[in-house]
C-alpha atoms as a PDB file:
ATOM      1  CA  UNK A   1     148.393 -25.048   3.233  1.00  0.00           C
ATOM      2  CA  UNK A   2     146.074 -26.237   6.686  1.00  0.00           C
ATOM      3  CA  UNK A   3     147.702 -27.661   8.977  1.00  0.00           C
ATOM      4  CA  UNK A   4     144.487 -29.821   9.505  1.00  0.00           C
ATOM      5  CA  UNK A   5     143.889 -31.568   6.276  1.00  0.00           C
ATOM      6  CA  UNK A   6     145.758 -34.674   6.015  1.00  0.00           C
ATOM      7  CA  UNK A   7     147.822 -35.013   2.410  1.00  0.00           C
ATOM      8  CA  UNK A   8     147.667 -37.926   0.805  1.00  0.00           C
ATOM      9  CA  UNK A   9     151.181 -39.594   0.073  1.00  0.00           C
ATOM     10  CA  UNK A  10     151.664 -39.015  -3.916  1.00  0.00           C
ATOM     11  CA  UNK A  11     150.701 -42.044  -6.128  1.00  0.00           C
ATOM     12  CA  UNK A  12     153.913 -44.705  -6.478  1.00  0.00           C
ATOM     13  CA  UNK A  13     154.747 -45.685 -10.457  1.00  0.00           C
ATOM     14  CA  UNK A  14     153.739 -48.990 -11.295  1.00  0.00           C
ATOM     15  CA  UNK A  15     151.473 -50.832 -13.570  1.00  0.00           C
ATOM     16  CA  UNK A  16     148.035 -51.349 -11.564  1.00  0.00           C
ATOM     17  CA  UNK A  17     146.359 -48.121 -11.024  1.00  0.00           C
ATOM     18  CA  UNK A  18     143.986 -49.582  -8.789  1.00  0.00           C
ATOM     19  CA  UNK A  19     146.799 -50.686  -6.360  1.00  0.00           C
ATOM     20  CA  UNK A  20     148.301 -47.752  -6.606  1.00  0.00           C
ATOM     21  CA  UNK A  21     145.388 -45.865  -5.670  1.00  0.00           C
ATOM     22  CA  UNK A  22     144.980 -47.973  -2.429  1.00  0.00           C
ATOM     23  CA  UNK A  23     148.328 -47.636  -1.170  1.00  0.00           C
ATOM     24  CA  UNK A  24     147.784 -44.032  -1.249  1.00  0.00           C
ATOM     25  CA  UNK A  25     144.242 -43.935   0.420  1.00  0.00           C
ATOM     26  CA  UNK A  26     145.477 -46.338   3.044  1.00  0.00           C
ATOM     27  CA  UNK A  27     148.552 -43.871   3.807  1.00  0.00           C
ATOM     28  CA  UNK A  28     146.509 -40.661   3.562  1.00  0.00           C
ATOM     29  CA  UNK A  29     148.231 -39.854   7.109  1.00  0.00           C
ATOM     30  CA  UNK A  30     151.361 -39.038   5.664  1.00  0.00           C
ATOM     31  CA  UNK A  31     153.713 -40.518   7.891  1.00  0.00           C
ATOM     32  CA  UNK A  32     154.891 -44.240   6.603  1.00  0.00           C
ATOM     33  CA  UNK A  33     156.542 -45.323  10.178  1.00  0.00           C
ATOM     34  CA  UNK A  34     155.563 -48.892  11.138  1.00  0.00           C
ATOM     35  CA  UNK A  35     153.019 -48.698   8.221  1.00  0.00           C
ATOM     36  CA  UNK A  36     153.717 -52.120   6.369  1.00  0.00           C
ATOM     37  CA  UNK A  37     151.879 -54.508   7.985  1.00  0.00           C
ATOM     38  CA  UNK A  38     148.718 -52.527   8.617  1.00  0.00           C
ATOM     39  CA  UNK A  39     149.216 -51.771   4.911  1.00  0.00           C
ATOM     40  CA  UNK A  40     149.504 -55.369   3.857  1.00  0.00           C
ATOM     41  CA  UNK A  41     146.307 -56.231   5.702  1.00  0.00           C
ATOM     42  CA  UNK A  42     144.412 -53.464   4.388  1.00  0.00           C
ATOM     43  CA  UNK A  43     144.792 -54.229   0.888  1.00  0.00           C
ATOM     44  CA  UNK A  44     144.740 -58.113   1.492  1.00  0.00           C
ATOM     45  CA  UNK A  45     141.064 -57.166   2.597  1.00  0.00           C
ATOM     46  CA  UNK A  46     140.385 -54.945   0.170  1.00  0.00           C
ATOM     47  CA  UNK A  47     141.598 -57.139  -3.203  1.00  0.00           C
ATOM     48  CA  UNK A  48     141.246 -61.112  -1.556  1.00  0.00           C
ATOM     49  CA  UNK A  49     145.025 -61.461  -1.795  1.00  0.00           C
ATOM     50  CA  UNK A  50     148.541 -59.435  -2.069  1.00  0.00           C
ATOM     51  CA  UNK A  51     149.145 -59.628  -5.828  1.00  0.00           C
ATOM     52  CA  UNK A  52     153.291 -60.004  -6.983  1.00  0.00           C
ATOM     53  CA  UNK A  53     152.506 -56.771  -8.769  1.00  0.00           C
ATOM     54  CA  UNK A  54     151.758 -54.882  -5.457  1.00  0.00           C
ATOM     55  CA  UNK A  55     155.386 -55.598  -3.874  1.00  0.00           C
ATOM     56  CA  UNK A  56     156.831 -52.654  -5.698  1.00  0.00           C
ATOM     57  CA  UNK A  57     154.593 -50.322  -5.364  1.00  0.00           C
ATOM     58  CA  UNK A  58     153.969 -51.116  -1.614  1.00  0.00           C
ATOM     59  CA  UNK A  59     157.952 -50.593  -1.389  1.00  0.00           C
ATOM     60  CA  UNK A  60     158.529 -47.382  -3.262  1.00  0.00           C
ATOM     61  CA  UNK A  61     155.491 -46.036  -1.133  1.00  0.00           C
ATOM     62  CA  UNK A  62     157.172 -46.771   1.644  1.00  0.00           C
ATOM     63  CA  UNK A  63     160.692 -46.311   0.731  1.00  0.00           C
ATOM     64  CA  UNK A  64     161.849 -49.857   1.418  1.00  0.00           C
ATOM     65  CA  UNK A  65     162.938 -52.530  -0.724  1.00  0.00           C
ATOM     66  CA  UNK A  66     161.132 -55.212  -2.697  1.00  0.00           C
ATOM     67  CA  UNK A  67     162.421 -57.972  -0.463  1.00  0.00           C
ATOM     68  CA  UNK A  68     162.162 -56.280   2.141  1.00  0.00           C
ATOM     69  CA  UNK A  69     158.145 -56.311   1.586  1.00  0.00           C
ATOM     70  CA  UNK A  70     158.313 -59.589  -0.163  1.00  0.00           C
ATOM     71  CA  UNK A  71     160.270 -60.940   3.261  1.00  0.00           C
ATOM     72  CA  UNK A  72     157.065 -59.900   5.057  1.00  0.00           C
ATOM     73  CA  UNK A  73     153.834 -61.163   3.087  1.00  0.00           C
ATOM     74  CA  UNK A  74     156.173 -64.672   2.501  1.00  0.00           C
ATOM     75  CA  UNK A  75     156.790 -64.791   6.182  1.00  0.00           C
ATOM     76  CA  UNK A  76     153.465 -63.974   7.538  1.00  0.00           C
ATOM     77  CA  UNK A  77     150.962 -67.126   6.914  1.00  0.00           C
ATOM     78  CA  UNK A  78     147.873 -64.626   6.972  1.00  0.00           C
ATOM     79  CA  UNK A  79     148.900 -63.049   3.932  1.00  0.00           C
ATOM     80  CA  UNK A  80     147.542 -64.881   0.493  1.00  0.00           C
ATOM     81  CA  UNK A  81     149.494 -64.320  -2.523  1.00  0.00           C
ATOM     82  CA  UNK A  82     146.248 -65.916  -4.668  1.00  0.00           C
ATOM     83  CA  UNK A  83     142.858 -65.477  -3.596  1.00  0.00           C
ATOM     84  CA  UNK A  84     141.531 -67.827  -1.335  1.00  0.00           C
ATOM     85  CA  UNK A  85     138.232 -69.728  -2.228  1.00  0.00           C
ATOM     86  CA  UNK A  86     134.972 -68.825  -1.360  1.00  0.00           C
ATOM     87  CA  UNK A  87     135.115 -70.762   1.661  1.00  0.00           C
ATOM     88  CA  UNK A  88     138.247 -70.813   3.706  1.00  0.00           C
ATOM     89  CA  UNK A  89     138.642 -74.272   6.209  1.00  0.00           C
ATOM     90  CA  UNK A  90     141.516 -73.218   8.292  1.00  0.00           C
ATOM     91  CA  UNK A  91     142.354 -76.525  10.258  1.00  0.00           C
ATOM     92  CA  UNK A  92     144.931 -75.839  13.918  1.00  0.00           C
ATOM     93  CA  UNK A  93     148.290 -77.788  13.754  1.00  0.00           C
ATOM     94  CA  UNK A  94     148.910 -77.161  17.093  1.00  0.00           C
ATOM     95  CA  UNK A  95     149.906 -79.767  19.775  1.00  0.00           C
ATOM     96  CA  UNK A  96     147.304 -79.873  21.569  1.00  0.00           C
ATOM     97  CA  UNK A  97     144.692 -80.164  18.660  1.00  0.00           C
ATOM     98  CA  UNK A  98     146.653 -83.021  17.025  1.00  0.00           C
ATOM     99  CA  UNK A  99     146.857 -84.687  20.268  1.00  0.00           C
ATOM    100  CA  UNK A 100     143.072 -85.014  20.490  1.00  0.00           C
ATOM    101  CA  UNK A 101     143.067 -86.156  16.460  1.00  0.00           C
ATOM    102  CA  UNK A 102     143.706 -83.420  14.600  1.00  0.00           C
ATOM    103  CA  UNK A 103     145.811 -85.200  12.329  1.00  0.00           C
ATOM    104  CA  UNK A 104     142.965 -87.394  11.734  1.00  0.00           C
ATOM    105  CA  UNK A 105     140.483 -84.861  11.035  1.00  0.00           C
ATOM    106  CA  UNK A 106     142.861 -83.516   9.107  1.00  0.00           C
ATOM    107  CA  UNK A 107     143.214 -86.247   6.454  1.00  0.00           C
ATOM    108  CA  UNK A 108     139.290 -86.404   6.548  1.00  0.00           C
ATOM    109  CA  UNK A 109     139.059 -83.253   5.656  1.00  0.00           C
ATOM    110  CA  UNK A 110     141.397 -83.807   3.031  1.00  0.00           C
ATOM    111  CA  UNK A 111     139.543 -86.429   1.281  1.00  0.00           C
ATOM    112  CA  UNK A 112     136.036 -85.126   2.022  1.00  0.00           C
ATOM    113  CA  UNK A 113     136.742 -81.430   0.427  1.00  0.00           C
ATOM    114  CA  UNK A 114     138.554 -82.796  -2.252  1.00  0.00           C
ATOM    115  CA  UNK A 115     141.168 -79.914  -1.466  1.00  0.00           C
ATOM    116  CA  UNK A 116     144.742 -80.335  -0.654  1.00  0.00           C
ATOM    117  CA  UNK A 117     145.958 -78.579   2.702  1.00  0.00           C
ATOM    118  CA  UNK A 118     147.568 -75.370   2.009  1.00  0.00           C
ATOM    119  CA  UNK A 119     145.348 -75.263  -1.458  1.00  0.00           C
ATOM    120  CA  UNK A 120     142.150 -73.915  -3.014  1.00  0.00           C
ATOM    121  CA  UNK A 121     140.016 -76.493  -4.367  1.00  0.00           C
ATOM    122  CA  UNK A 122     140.576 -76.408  -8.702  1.00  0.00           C
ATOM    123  CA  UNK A 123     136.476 -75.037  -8.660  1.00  0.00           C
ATOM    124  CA  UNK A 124     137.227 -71.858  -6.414  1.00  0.00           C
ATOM    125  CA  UNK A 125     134.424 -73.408  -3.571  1.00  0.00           C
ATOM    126  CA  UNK A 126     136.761 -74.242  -0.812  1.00  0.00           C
ATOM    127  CA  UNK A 127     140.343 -73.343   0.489  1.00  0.00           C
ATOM    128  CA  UNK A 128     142.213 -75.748   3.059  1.00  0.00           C
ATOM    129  CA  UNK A 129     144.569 -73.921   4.883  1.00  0.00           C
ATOM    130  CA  UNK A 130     146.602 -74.926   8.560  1.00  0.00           C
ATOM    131  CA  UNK A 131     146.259 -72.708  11.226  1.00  0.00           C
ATOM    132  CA  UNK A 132     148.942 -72.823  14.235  1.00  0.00           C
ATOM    133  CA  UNK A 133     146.778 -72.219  17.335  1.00  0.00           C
ATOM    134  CA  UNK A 134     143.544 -70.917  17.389  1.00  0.00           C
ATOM    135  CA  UNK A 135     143.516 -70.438  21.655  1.00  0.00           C
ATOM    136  CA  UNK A 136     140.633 -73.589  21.616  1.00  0.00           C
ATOM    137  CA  UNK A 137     142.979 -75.944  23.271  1.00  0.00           C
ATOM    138  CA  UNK A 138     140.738 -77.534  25.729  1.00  0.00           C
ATOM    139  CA  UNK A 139     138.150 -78.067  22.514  1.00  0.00           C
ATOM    140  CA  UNK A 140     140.219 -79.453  19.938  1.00  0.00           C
ATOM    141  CA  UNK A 141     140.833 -79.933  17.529  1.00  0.00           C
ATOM    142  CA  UNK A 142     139.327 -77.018  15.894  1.00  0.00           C
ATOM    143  CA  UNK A 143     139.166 -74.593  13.073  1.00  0.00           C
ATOM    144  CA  UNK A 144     137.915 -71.531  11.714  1.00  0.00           C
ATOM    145  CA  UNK A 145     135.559 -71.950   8.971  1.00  0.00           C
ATOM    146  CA  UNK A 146     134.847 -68.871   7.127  1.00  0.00           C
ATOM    147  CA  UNK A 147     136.263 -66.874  10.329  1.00  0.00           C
ATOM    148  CA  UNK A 148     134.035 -68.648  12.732  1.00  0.00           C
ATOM    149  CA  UNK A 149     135.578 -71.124  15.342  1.00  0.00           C
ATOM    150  CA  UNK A 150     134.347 -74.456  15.447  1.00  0.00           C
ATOM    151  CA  UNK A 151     135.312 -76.524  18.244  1.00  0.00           C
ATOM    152  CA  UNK A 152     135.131 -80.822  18.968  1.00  0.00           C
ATOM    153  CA  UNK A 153     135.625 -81.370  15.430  1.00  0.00           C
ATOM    154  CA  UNK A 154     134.818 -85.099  14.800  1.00  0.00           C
ATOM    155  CA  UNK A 155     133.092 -86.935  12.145  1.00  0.00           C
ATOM    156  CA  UNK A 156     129.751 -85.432  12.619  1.00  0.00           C
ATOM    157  CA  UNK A 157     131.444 -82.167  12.365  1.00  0.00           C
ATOM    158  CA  UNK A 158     133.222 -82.732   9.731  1.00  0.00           C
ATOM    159  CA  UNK A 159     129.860 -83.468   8.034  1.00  0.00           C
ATOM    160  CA  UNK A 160     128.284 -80.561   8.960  1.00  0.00           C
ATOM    161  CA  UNK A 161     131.331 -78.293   7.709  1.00  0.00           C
ATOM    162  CA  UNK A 162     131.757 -80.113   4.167  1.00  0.00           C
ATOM    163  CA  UNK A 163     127.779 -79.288   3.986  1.00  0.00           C
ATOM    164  CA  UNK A 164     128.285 -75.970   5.061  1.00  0.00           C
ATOM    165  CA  UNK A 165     131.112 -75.155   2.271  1.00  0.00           C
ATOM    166  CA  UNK A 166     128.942 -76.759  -0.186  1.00  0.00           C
ATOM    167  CA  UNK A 167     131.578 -79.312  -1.145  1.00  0.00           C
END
């Protein structure tokens, strides 16, 4: 066998092909050191979310156990375990943002999205999620609305965002 084609690491058991099949293209390099997280993110991208069904078949790929994995995505708040709405609000928590309102904005937001924080609206338009720092401080508060920073969020803002999400 080459030396410089790269094997792909065998196919775990379990019962969605398709996630099996990722876990394998995504450790095509063989070598499973250090690989979990940078596995978790790359199917979170490629399937909107880390499906329960995944945890084993992450694990036996990677010779760990199942809460060992499920430790991880549970621990990490970037990891979904459903898929997030078309539109993800992601409002910062931090100090510094709820000392210039946040808190307030927050409850807005709430009310105006018709969303629960930390839920996706019953519709599948809009998530609400809290974010713990987004590096903004001297802006706040702020948040990241479909990955794009928005800073000086007040009423106006607030407008413009529920208008943008189409809630």
């Amino acid at each position: 066998m080459s030396t410089t084609t790269q094997e792909r690491v065998p196919l775990p058991t379990g019962e969605v092909p398709e996630y099996a099949e990722a876990i394998s293209r995504h450790l095509s390099g063989g070598d499973t050191r250090g690989a979990l997280l940078p596995l978790l993110h790359a199917l979170q991208e490629e399937f909107g979310h880390l499906d329960d069904a995944m945890v084993p078949q992450v694990a036996e790929a990677l010779n760990l156990s199942r809460a060992d994995v499920h430790g991880v995505i549970t621990f990490y708040h970037d990891f979904r375990r459903q898929p997030a709405g078309r539109h993800v609000v992601r409002l910062c928590r931090a100090e510094s943002c709820q000392a210039r309102g946040g808190a307030a904005i927050e409850r807005a937001a709430v009310d105006r999205l018709g969303v629960a924080m930390g839920a996706t609206r019953g519709d599948g338009q809009v998530s609400l999620e809290p974010v713990y720092c987004l590096g903004l401080c001297a802006t706040g508060p702020n948040a990241l609305v479909d990955g794009v920073p928005v800073s000086r969020i007040d009423a106006a803002a607030l407008d413009r965002i529920v208008k943008q999400v189409g809630a």
